[in-house]
Each structure stands twice: as structure tokens, then as C-alpha cells.
N, C-alpha and C. Protein backbone atom coordinates (compact mmCIF):
# COMPACT_ATOMS: atom_id res chain seq x y z
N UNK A 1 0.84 -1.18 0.00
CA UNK A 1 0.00 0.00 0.00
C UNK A 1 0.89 1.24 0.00
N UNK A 2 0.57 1.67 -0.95
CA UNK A 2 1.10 3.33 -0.96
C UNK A 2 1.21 4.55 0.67
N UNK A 3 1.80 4.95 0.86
CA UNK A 3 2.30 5.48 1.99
C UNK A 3 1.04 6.43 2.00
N UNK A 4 0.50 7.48 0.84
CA UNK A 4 -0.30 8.69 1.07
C UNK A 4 -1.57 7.90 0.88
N UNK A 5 -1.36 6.23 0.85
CA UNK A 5 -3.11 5.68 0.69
C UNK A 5 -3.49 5.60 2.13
N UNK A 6 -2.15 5.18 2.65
CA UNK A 6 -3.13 4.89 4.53
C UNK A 6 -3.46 6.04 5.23
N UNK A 7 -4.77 5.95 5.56
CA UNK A 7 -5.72 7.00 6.51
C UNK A 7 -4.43 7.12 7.71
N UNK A 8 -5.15 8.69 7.85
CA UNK A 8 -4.84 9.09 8.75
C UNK A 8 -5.65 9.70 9.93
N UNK A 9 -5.61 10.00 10.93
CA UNK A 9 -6.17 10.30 11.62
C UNK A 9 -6.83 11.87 11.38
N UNK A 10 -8.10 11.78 11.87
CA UNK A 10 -8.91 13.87 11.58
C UNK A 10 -8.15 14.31 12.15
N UNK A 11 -7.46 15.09 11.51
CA UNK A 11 -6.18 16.77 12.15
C UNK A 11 -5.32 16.01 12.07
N UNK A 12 -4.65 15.33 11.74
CA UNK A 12 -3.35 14.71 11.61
C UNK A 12 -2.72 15.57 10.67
N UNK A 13 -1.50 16.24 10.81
CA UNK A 13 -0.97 16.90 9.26
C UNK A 13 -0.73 16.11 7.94
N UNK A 14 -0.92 16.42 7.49
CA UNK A 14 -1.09 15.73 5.85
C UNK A 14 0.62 15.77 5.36
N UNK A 15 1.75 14.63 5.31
CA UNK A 15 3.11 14.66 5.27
C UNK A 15 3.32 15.33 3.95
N UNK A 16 2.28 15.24 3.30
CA UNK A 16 2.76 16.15 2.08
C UNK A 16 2.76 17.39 1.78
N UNK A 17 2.44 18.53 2.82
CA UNK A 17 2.17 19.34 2.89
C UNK A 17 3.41 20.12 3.87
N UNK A 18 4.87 19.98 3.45
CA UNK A 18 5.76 20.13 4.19
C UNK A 18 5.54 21.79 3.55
N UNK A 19 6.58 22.72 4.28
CA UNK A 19 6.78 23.83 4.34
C UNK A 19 6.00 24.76 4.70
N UNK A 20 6.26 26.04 4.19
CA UNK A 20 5.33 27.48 5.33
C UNK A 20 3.68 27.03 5.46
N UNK A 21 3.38 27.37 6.86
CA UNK A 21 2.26 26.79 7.30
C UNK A 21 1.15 28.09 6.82
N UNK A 22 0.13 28.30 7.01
CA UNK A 22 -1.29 29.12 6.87
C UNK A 22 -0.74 29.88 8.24
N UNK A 23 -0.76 31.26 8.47
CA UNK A 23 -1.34 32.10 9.30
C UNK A 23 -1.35 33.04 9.56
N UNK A 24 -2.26 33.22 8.66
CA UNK A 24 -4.12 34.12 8.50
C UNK A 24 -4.48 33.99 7.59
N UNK A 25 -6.25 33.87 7.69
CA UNK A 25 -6.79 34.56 6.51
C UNK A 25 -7.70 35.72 6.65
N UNK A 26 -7.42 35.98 5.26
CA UNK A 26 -8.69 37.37 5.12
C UNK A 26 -9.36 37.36 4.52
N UNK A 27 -10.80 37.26 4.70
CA UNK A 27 -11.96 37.70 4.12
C UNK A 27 -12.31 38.60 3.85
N UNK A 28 -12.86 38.92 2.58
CA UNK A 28 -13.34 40.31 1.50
C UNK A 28 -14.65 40.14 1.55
N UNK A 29 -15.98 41.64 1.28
CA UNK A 29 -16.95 41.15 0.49
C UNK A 29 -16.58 42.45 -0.52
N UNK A 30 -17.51 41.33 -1.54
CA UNK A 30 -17.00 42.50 -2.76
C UNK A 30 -18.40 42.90 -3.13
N UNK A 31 -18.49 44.02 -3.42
CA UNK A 31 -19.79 44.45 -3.70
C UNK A 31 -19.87 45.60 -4.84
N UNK A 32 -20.10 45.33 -5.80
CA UNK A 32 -19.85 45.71 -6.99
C UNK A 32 -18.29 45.63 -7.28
N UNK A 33 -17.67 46.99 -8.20
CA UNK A 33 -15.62 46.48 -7.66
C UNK A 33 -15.24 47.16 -6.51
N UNK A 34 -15.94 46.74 -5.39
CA UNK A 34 -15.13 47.26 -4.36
C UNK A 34 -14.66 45.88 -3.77
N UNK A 35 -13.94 45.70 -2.70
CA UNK A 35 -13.45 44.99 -1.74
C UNK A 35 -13.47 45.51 -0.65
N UNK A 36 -14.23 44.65 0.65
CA UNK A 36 -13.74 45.65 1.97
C UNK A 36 -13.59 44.70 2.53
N UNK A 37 -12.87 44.88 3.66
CA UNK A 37 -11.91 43.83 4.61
C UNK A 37 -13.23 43.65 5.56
N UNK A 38 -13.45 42.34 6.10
CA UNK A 38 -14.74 41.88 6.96
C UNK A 38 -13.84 41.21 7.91
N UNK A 39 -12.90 40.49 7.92
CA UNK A 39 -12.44 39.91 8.99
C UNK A 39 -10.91 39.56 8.63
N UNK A 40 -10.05 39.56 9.24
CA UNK A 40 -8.21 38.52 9.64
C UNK A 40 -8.40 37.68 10.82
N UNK A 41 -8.31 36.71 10.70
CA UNK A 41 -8.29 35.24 11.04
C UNK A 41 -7.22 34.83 11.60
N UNK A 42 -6.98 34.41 12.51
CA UNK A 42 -5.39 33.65 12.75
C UNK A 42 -5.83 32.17 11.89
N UNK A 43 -4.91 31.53 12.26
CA UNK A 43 -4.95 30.07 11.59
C UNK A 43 -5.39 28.70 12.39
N UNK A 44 -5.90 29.66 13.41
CA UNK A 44 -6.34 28.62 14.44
C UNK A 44 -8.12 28.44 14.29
N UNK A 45 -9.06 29.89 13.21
CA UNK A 45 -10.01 29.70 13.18
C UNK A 45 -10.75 28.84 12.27
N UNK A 46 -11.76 28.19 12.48
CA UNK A 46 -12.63 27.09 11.98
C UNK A 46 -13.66 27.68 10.97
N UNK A 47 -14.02 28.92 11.15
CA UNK A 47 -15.43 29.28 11.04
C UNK A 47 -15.26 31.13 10.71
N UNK A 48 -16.30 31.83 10.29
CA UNK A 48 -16.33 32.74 10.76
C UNK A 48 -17.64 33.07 10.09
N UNK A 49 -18.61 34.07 10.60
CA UNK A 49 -20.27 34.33 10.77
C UNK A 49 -20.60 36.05 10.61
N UNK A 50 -21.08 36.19 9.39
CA UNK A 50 -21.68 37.71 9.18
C UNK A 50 -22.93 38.10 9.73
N UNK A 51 -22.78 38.58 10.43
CA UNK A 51 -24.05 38.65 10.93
C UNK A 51 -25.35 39.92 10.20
N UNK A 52 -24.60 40.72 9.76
CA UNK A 52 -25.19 41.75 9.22
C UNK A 52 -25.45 41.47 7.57
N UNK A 53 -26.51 40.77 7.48
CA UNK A 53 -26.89 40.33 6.16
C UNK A 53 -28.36 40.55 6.31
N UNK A 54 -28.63 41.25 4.81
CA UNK A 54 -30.17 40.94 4.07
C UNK A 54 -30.72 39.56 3.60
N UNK A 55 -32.10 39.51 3.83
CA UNK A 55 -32.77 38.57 3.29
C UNK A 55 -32.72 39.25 1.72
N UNK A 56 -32.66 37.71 1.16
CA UNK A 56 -33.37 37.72 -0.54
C UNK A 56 -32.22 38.62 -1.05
N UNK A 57 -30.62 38.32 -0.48
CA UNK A 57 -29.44 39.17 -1.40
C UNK A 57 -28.46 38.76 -1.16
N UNK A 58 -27.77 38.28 -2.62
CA UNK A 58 -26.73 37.36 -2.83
C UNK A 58 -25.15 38.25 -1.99
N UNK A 59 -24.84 37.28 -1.44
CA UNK A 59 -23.47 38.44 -1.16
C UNK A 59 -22.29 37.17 -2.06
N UNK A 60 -21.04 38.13 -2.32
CA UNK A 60 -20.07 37.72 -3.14
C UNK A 60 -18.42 38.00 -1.96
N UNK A 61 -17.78 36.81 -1.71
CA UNK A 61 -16.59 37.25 -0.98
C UNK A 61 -15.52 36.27 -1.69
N UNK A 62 -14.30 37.33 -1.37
CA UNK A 62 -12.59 36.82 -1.36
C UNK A 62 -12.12 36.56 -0.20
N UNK A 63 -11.86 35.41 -0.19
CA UNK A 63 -11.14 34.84 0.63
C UNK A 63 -9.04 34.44 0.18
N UNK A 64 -8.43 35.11 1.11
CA UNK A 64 -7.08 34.98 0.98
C UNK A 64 -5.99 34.13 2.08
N UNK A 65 -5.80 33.44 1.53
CA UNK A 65 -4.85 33.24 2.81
C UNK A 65 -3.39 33.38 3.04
N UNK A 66 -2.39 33.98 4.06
CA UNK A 66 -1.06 34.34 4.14
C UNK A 66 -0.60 33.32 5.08
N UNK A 67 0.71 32.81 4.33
CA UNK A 67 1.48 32.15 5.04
C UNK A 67 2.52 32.75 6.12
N UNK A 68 3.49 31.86 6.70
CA UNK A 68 4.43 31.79 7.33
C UNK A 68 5.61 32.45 6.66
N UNK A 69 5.73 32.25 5.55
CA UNK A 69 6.87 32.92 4.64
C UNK A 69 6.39 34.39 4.06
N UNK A 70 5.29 35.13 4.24
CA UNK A 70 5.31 36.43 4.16
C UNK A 70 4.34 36.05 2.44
N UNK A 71 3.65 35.09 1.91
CA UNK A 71 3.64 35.00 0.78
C UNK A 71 1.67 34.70 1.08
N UNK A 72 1.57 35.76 -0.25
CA UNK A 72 -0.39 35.45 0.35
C UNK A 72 -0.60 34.89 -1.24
N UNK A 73 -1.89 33.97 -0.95
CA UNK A 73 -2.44 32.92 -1.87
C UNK A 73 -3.62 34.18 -2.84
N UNK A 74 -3.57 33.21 -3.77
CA UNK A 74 -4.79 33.87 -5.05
C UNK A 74 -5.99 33.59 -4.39
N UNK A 75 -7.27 35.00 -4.43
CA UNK A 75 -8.04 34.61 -4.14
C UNK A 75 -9.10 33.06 -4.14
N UNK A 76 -9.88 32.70 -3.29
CA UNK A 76 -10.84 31.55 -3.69
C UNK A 76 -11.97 32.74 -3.53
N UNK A 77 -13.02 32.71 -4.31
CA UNK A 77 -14.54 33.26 -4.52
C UNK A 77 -15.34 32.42 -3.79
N UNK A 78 -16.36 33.05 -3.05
CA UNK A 78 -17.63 32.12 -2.59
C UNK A 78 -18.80 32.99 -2.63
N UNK A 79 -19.94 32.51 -3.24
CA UNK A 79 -21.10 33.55 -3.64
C UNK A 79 -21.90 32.67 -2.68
N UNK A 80 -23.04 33.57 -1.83
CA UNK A 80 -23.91 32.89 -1.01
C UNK A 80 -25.16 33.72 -1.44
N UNK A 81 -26.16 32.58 -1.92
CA UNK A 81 -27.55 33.24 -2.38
C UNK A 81 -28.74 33.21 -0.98
């Protein structure tokens, strides 16, 4: 059996995932072309909750995340209807 086939345990680090670790992220909402900063995250968070939202309106966010080595990732998009 292949070494990356055997399970590992939930939260176990993944061995392939050597070098600069995650910590922070930042969440955007973008609302038309703007961007505004909604939250920075350490790397310890699971979750995070807007509370100030309309019914019946799509919101659109960037999500970024910065490593350990000073180096931040390409946005991921998430649209919530």
C-alpha cells in the first residue's frame, strides 16, 4: 500500500504538505468592484459568521490566505444566495 493511501487520523498533518504553514486569513466582500476587509483570522479559526446580512441578497466574498513565509495565496470566490 502506498504510503499517502493509509488513513490518517482527523487533524493529523497531511506529510505532504511540508513547508510554510497558513497564518491568516482574510476575508473580502466584494460588492460591486469594491473589496472591503470583513475579517483577519489567525490560523487557528474554523469558522467565521456575518451577521449583518439581508434577506433575498446574494453576497459575493474573497477569501485569501497568508502564510508563514510572508507569501499570500490567489483569491478563492464564494457567492452565497
Amino acid at each position: 500500500m502506498k504510503e499517502s493511501a493509509i488513513p490518517r487520523a482527523v487533524g493529523a498533518p497531511n506529510p505532504d504538505n511540508a513547508g510554510p504553514m497558513i497564518a491568516k486569513v482574510r476575508i473580502f466582500e466584494i460588492d460591486g468592484g469594491t473589496m472591503s476587509l470583513l475579517a483577519e483570522l489567525d490560523s487557528s479559526a474554523t469558522s467565521f459568521r456575518c451577521r449583518r446580512v439581508q434577506k433575498l441578497r446574494s453576497y459575493r466574498y474573497a477569501i485569501f490566505s497568508g502564510g508563514t513565509d510572508g507569501r499570500v495565496s490567489p483569491p478563492s470566490y464564494l457567492t452565497v444566495f
